[in-house]
Protein backbone atom coordinates (compact mmCIF):
# COMPACT_ATOMS: atom_id res chain seq x y z
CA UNK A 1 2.91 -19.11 25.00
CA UNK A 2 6.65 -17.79 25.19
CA UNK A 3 8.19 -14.64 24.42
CA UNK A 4 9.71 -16.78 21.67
CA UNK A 5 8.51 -16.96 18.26
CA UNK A 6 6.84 -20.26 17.80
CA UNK A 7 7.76 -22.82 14.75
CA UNK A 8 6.47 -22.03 11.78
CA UNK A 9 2.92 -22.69 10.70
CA UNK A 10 2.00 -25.34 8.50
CA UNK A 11 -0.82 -25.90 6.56
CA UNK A 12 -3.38 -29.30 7.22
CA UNK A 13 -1.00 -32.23 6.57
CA UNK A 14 1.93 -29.97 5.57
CA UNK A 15 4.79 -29.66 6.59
CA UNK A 16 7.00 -26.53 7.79
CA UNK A 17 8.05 -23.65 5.62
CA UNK A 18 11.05 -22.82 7.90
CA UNK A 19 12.79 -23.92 10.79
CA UNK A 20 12.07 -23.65 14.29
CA UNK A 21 13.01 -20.01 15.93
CA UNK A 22 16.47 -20.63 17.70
CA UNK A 23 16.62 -19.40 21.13
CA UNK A 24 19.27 -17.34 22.88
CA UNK A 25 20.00 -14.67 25.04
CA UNK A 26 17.90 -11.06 25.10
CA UNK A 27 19.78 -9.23 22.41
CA UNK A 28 21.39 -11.88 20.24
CA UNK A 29 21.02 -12.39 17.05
CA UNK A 30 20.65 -14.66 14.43
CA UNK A 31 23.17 -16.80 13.01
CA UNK A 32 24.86 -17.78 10.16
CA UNK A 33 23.38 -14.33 8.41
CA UNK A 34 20.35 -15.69 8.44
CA UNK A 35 17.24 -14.18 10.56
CA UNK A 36 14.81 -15.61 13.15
CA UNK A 37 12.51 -16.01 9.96
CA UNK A 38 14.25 -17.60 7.89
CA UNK A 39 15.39 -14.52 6.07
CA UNK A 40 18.53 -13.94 5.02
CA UNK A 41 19.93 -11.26 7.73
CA UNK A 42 21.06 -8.70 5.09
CA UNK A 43 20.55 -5.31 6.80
CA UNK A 44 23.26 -3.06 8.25
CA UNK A 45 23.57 -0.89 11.56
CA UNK A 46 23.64 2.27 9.07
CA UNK A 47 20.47 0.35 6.81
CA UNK A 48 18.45 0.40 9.86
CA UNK A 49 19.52 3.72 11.68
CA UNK A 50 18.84 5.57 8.20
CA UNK A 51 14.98 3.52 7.82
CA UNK A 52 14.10 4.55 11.14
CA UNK A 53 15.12 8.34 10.80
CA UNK A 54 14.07 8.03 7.23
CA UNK A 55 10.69 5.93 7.54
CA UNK A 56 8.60 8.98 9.27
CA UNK A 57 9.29 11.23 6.41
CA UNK A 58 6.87 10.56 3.61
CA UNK A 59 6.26 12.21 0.57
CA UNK A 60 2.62 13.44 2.18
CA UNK A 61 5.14 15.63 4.68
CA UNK A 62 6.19 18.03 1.39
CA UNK A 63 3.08 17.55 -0.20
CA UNK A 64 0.02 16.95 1.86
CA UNK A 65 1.02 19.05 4.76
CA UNK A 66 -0.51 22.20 2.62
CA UNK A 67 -4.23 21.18 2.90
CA UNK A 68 -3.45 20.16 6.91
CA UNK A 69 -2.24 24.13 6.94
CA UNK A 70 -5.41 25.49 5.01
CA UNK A 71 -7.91 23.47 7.49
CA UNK A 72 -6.33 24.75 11.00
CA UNK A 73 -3.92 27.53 10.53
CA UNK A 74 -0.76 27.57 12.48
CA UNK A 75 -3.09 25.24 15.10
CA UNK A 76 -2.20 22.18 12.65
CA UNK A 77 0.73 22.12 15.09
CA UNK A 78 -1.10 21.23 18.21
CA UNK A 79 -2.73 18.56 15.13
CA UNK A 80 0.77 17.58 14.15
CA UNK A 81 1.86 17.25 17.90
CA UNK A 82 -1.29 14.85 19.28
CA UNK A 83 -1.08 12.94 16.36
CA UNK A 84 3.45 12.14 17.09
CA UNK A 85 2.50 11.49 20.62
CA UNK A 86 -0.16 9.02 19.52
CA UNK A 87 2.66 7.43 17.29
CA UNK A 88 5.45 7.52 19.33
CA UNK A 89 2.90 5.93 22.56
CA UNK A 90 2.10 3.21 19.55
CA UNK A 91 5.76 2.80 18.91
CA UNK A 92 6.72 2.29 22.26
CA UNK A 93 4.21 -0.80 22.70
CA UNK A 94 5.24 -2.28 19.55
CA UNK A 95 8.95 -1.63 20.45
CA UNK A 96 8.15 -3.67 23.86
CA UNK A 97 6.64 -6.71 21.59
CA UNK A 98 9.41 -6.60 18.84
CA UNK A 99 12.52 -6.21 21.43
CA UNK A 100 10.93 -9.20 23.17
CA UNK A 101 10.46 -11.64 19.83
CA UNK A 102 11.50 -9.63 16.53
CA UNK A 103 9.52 -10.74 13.40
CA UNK A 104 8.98 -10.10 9.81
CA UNK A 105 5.17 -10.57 10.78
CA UNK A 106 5.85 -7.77 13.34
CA UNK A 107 2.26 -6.63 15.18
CA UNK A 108 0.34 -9.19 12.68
CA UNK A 109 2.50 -12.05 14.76
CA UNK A 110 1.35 -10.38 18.01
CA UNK A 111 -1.98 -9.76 17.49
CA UNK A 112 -2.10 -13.66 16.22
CA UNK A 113 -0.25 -14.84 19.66
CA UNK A 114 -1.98 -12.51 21.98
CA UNK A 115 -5.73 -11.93 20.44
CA UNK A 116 -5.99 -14.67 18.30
CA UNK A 117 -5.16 -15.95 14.66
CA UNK A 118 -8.02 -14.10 13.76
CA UNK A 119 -6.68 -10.65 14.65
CA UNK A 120 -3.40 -11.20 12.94
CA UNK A 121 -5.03 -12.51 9.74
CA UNK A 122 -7.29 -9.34 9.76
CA UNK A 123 -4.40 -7.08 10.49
CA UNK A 124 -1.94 -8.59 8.53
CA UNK A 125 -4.12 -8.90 5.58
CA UNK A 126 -5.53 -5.16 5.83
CA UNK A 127 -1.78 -4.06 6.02
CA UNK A 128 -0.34 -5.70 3.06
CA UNK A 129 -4.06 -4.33 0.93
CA UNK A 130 -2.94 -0.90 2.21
CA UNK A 131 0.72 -0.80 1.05
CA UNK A 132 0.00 -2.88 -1.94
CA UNK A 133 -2.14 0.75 -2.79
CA UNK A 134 0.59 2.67 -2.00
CA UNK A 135 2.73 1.51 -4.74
CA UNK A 136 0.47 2.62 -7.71
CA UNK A 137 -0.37 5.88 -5.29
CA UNK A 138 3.49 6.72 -5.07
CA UNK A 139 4.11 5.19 -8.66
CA UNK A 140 1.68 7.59 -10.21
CA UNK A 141 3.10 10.45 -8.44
CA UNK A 142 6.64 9.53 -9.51
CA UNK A 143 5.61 9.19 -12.84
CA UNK A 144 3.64 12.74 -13.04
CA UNK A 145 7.21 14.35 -12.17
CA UNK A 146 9.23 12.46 -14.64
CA UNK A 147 7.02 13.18 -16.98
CA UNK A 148 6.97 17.21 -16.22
CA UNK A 149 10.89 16.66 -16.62
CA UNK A 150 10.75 14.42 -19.62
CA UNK A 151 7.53 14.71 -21.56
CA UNK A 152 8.47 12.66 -24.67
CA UNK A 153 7.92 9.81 -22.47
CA UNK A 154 4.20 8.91 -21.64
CA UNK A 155 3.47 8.82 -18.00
CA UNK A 156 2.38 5.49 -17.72
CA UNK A 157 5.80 4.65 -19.11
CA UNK A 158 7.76 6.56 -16.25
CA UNK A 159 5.57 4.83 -13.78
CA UNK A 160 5.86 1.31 -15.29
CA UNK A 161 9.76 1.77 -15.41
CA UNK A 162 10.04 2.58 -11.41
CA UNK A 163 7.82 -0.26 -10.61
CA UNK A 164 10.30 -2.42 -12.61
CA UNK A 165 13.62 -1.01 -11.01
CA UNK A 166 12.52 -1.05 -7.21
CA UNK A 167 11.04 -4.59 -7.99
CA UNK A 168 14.57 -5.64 -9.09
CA UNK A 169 16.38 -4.29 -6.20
CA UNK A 170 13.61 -5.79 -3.84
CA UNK A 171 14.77 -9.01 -5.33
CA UNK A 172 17.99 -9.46 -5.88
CA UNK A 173 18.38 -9.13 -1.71
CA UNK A 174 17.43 -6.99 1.53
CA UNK A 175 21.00 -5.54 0.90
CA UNK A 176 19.86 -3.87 -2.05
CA UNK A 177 16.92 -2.59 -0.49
CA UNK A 178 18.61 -1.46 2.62
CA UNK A 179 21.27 0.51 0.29
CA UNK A 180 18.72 2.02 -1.94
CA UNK A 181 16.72 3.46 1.24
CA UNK A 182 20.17 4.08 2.68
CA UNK A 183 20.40 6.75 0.27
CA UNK A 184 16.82 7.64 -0.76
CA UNK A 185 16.21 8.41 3.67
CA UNK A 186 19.39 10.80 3.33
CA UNK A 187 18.43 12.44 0.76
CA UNK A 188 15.24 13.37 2.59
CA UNK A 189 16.82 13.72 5.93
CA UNK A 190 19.45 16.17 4.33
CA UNK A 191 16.23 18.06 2.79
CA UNK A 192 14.54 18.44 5.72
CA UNK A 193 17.24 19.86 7.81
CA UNK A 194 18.71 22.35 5.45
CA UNK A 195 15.41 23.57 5.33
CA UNK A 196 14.75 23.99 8.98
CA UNK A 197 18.03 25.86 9.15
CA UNK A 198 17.49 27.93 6.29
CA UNK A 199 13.97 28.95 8.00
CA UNK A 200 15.03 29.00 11.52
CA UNK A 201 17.74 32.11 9.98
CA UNK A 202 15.43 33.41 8.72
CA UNK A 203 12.55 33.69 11.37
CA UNK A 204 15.18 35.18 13.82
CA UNK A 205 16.57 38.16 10.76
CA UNK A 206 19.70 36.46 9.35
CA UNK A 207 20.68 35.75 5.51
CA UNK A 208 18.69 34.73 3.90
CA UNK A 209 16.03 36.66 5.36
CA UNK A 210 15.35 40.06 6.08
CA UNK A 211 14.09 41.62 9.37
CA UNK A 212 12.77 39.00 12.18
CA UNK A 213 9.76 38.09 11.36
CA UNK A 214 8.17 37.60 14.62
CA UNK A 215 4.82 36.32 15.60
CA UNK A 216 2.89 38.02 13.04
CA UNK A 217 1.88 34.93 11.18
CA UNK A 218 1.17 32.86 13.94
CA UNK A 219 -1.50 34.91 15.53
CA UNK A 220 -2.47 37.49 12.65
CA UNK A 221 -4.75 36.13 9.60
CA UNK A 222 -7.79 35.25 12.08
CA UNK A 223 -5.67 34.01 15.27
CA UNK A 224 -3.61 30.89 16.13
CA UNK A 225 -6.94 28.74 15.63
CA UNK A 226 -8.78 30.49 12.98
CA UNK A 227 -11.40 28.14 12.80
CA UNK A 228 -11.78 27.21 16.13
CA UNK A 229 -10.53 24.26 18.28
CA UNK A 230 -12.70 21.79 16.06
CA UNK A 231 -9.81 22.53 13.21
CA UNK A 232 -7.36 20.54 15.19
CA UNK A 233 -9.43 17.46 15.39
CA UNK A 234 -9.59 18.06 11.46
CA UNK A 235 -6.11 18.60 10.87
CA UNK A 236 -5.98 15.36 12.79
CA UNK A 237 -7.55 13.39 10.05
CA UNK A 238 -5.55 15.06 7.17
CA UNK A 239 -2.14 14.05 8.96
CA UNK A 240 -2.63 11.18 10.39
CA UNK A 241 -1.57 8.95 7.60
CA UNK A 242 1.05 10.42 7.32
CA UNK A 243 2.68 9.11 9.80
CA UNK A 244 2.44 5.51 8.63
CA UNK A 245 5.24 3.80 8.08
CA UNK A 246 6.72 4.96 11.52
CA UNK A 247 6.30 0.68 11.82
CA UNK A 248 8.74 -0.37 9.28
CA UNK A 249 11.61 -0.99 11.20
CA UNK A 250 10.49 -3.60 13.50
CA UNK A 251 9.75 -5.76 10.57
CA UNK A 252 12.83 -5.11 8.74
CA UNK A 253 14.95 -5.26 12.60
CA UNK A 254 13.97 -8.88 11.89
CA UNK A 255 16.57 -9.10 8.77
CA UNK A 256 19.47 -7.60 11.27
CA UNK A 257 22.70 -9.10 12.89
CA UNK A 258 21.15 -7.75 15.86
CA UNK A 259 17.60 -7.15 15.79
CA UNK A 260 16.77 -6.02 19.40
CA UNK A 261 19.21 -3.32 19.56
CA UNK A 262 18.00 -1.90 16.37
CA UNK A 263 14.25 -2.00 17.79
CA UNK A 264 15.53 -0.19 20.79
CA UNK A 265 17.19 2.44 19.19
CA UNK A 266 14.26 3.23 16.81
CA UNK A 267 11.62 3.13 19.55
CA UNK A 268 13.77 5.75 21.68
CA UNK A 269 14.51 8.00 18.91
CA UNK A 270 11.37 8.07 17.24
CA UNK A 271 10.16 11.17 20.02
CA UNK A 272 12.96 13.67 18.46
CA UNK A 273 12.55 12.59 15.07
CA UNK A 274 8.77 13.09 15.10
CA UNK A 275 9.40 16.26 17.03
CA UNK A 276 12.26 17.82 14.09
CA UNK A 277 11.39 16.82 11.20
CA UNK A 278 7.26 17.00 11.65
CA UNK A 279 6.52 19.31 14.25
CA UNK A 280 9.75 21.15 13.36
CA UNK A 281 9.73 22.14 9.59
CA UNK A 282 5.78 22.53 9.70
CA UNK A 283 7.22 25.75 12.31
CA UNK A 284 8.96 27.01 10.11
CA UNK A 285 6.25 26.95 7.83
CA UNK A 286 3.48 28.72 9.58
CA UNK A 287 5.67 31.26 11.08
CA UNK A 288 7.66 32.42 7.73
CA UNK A 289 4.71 33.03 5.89
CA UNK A 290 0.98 33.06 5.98
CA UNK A 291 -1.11 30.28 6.88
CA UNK A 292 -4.11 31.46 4.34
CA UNK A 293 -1.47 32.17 1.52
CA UNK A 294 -2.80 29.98 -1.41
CA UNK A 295 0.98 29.12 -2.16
CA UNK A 296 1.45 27.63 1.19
CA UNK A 297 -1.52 25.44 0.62
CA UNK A 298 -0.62 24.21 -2.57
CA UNK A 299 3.33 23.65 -1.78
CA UNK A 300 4.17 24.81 1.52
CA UNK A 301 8.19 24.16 1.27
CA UNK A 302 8.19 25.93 -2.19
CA UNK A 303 6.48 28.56 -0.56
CA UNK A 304 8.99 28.94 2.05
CA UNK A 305 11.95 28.56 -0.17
CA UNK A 306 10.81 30.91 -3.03
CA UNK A 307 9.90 33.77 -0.36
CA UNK A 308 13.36 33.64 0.74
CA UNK A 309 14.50 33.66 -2.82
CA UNK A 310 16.20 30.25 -3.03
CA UNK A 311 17.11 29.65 -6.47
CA UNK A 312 15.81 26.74 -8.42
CA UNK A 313 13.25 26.30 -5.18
CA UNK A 314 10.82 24.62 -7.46
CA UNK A 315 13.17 22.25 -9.06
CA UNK A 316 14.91 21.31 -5.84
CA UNK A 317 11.41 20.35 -4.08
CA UNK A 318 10.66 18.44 -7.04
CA UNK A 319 13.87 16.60 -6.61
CA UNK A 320 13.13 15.54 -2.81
CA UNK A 321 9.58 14.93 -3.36
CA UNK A 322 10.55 12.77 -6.36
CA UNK A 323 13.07 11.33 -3.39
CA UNK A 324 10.48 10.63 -1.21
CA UNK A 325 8.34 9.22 -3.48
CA UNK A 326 10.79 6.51 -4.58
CA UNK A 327 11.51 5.47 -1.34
CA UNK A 328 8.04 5.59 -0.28
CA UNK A 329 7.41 3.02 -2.89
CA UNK A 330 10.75 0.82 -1.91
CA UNK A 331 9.81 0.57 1.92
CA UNK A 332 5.94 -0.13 0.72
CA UNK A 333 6.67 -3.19 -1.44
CA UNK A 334 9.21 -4.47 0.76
CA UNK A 335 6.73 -4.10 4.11
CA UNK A 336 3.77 -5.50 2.04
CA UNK A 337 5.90 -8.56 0.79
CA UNK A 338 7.27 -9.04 4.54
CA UNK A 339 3.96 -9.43 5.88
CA UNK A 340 2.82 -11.38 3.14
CA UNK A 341 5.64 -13.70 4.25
CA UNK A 342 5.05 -13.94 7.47
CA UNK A 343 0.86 -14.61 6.62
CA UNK A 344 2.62 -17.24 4.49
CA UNK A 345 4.70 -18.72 7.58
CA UNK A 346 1.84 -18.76 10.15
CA UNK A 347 -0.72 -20.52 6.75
CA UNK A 348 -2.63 -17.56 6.89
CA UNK A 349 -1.47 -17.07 3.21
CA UNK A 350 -0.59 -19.67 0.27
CA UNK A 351 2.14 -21.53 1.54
CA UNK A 352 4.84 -20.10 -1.71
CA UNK A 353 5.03 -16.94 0.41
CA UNK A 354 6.66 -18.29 2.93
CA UNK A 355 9.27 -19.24 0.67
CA UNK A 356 12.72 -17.75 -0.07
CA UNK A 357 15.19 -17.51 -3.12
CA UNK A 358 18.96 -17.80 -3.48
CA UNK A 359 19.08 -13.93 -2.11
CA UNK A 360 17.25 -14.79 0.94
CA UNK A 361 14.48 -12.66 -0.20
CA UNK A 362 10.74 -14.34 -0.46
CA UNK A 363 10.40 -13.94 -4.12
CA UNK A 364 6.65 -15.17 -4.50
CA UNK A 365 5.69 -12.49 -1.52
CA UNK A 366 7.13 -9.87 -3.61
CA UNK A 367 6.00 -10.85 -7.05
CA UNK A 368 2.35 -11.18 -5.15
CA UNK A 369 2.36 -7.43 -3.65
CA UNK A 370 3.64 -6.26 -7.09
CA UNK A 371 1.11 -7.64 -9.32
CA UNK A 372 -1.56 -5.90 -7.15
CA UNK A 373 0.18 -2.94 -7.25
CA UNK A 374 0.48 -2.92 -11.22
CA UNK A 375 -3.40 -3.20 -11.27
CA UNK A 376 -3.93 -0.82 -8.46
CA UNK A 377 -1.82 1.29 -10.92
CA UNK A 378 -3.45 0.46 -14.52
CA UNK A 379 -7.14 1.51 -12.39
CA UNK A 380 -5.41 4.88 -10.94
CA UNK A 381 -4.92 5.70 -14.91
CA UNK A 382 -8.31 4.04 -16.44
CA UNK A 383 -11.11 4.06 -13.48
CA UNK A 384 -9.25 7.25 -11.30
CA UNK A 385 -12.56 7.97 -10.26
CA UNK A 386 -14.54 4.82 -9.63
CA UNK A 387 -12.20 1.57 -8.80
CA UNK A 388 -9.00 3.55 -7.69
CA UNK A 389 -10.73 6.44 -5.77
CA UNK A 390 -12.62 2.92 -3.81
CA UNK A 391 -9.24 1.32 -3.16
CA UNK A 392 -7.89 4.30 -1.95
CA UNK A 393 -10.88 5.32 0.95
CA UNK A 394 -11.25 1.46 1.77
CA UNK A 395 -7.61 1.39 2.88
CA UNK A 396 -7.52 4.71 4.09
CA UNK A 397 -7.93 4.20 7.67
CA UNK A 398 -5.55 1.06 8.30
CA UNK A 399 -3.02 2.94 9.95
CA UNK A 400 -5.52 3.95 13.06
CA UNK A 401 -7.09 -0.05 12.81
CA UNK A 402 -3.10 -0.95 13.31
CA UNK A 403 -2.47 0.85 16.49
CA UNK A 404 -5.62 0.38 18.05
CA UNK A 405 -4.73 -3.78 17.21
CA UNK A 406 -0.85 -2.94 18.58
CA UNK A 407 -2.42 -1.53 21.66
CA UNK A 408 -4.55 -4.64 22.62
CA UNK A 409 -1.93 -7.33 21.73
CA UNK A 410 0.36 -4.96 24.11
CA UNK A 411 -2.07 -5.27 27.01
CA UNK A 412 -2.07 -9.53 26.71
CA UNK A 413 1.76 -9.66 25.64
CA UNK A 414 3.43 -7.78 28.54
CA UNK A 415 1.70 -10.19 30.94
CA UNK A 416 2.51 -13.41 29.46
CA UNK A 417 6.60 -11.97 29.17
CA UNK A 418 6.65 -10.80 32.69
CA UNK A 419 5.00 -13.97 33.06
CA UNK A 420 7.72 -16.86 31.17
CA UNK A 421 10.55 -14.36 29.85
CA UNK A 422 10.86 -11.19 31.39
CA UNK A 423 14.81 -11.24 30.72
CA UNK A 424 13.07 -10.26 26.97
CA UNK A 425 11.25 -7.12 28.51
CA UNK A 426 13.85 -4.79 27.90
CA UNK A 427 11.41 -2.18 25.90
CA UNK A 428 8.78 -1.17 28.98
CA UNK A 429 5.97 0.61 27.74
CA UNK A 430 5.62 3.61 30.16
CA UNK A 431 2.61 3.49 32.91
CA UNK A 432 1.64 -0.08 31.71
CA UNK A 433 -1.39 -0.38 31.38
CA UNK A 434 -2.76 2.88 32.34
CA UNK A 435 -0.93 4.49 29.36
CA UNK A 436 -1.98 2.06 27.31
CA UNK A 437 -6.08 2.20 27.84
CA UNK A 438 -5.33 6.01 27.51
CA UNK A 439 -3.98 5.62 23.54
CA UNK A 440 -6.67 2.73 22.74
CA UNK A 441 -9.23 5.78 23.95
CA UNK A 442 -7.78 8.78 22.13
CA UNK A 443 -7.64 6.42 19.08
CA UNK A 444 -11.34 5.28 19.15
CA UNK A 445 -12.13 8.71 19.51
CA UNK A 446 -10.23 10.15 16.72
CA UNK A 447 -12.20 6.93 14.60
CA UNK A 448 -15.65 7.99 16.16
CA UNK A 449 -14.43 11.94 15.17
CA UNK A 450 -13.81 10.37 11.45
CA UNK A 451 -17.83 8.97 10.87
CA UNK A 452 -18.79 12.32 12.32
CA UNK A 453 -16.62 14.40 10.17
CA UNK A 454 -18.12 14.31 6.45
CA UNK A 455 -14.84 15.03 4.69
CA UNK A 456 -13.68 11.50 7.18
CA UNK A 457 -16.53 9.74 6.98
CA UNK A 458 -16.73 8.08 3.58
CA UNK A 459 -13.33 6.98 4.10
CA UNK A 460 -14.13 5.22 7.20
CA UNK A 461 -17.08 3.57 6.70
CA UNK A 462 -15.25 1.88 3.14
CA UNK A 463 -11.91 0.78 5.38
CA UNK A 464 -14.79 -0.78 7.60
CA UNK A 465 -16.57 -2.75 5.32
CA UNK A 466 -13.21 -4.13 4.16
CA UNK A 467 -12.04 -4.81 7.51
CA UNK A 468 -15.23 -6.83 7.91
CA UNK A 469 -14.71 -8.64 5.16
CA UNK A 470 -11.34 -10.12 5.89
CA UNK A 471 -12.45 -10.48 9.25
CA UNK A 472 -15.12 -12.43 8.05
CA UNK A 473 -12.91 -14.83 5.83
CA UNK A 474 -10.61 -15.23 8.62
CA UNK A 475 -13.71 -16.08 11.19
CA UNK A 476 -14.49 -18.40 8.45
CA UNK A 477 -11.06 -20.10 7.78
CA UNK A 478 -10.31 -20.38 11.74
CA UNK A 479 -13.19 -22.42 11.91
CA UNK A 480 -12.31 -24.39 9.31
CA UNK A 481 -8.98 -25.19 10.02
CA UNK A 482 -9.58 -27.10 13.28
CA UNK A 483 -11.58 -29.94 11.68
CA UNK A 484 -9.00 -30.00 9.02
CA UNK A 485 -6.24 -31.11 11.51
CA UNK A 486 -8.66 -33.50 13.17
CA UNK A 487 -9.77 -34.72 9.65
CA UNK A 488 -5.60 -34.67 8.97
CA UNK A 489 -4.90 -36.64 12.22
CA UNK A 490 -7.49 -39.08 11.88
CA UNK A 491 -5.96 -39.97 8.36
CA UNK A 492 -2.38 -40.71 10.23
CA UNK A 493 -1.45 -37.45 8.39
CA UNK A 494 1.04 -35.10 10.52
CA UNK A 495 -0.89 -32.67 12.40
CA UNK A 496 -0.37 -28.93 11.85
CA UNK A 497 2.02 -28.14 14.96
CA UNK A 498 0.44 -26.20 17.41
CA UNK A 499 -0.56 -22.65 17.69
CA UNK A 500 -0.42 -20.54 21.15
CA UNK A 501 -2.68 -21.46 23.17
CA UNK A 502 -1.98 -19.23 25.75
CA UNK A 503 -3.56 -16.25 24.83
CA UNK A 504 -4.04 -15.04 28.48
């Protein structure tokens, strides 16, 4: 196997969906604006720069962060801080892969060359089921704000009307996309550092707050941990998923002039922006005001904001979170129709997704994740409590099966670059493989922590069963499909061209 994206897939008798990968030197890019995929290479520097800064910041920072606060105090820091070094150890292994061969398919691709087509089925297909729930998740919340704004309108309305917008832009090309989250990232990155100025004036006694507020709130109200060290495990659990999405510029690197650069600045920034605008404005948080304060838990950056007597607090929040939402939803149906493509390329989906239109964009991939979405959407309004509340916990736990898969198809990739292209290797994982084995442990014990924990463990358990399933479907299929090419073969039929087989 090389460091090189292989050809395309094709299905039994078939033929293939896109051209071979061209090969050049480490760092060059496509030609002829079109990506190693196929795609059409629509992305700028400033597209990229702002989706990596922009892509940690998800609308669960401003509102989800509250209940991660109630469970462990000020201590959700030390839950906030082992959960960015798990992401940014994660990051750094799938920078390694992506600077070496950037791909739509991102990890999916890797896990499929280095584990086996089964892994990247499995991880490709739980991926796209997990952002295709995202879009009615963030749809529904966009809607419930519009709504509070403009109430003549009925909900389902304001959430059928953003689906249809963000669809459009999705399709017309990546340009659109990219300049939409261009501007929707901003917004948030403005938000969040405004605020963290605001509050860091205000912790040390300047306008706009009074006298310095100390450590008062940090180690009052029942202590720094005031339910023990078990609350930062459970903090853990509440935040992790937050953090997903972290991912989304290697796949869209892939739709760049230059797609290695833009993997290696993302991987080397991501420590700084994990550490501002996480670690950072939760800080702020827990030291302006206190921890067991029900405000904080229902709207922490309200809280903040409204203590300090920031006019129209409530209305600007609603403004970002409405911000975040949106993009949120953008970045979610582009990543789940990217992987959908590249399931498509590698006939590990119907062979229409690995198609693209006039924009460059692959149409059918989009239109695909979309109609789940709507009826992810239509079930978060009619069965809230049954079918959505099931789709919800049976994707719920994705993001950790994703990095543990990134961390195995990092152990088997790094040898077979050093091995045939280590010109490519210019993203080293640190203490390979030591480092490594230490994040695949931390992560299976933050899973094992998650069927202990009863608030985790129904959530686990469903994401299991579904990852069975689509592992099972893929066990089945990859059994299948090498007595298809032989039946294919033996009919004079052109073979499917050949898969790794170096998977050493």
């Amino acid at each position: 196997m090389g460091a090189h994206p292989p050809p395309s897939s094709e299905r039994a008798g078939g033929t293939p969906t896109t051209t071979p990968v061209p090969t050049g030197t480490p760092g060059s890019g496509p030609t002829g604006g079109q990506s190693q995929d196929g795609l059409q290479a629509g992305l700028k520097n400033r597209h990229l720069s702002m989706i990596a800064i922009g892509g940690v910041i998800g609308a669960g920072l401003f509102v989800g962060s509250g209940a991660g606060i109630a469970a462990a105090g000020p201590g959700i820091l030390l839950s906030y801080a082992l959960t960015g070094l798990l992401v940014v150890l994660v990051m750094r292994m799938l920078g390694e892969m992506a600077a070496a061969s950037p791909t739509s398919g991102s990890f999916s691709a890797y896990a499929d060359r280095a584990l086996g087509r089964w892994a990247g089925f499995t991880i490709g297909w739980l991926y796209w089921f997990f952002w295709s729930v995202v879009l009615a998740v963030e749809a529904t919340a966009a809607a419930a704000i519009l709504t509070g704004w403009v109430p003549a309108v009925p909900q389902w309305a304001w959430a059928l009307l953003v689906m249809i917008v963000l669809t459009g832009t999705n399709l017309v090309s990546v340009g659109s996309f990219g300049e939409f989250e261009f501007w929707f990232a901003g917004i948030k990155v403005v938000a969040i550092v405004v605020f963290i100025v605001i509050g860091a004036l205000a912790i040390f006694g300047l306008p706009p707050g009074g006298a310095p507020v100390g450590t008062e709130n940090l180690t009052g109200h029942g202590g720094f941990l005031p339910h023990g060290p078990g609350a930062i495990l459970s903090g853990m659990l509440l935040v992790v998923f937050s953090f997903m999405g972290s991912e989304i510029v290697t796949l869209a690197a892939s739709e760049s002039p230059n797609p290695v650069q833009a993997v290696r600045k993302a991987v080397n920034s991501v420590i700084w922006r994990i550490a501002l605008f996480y670690i950072g404005s939760i800080a702020v948080i827990v030291t302006l005001l206190p921890w067991n304060s029900k405000a904080v838990e229902k709207s922490p950056y309200v809280a903040v904001l409204e203590s300090l007597d920031i006019p129209y607090a409530g209305t600007v929040m609603d403004v970002v979170v409405l911000t975040a939402v949106l993009s949120c939803l953008n970045s979610g149906l582009y990543t789940a129709s990217r992987m959908a493509f590249s399931l498509g390329q590698r006939g590990d989906a119907p062979k229409s997704f690995a198609t693209v239109n006039k924009g460059g964009v692959p149409a059918v991939a989009i239109w695909a994740s979309v109609a789940f979405g709507f009826i992810a959407t239509i079930f978060s309004y009619t069965s809230k409590d049954t079918i959505f509340q099931f789709l919800l916990n049976s994707s719920g736990a994705v993001a950790l099966f994703v990095w543990l898969v990134i961390c195995f198809s990092q152990l088997r990739m790094r040898r077979v670059i050093e091995r045939e292209t280590p010109e490519r290797l210019t993203v080293r994982m640190w203490l390979y493989p030591w480092l490594t084995y230490a994040t695949i442990a931390l992560i299976v014990f933050v899973i094992g922590y998650m069927f202990y924990n009863p608030d985790g463990r129904q959530q686990m358990v469903l994401s299991v069963v579904a990852a069975v399933v689509v592992l099972a479907v893929g066990l089945v299929l990859d059994r299948r499909r090498p007595r298809e090419t032989a039946a294919a073969e033996a009919a004079g039929a052109p073979g499917v061209a050949a898969r790794p087989a170096d998977r050493s």
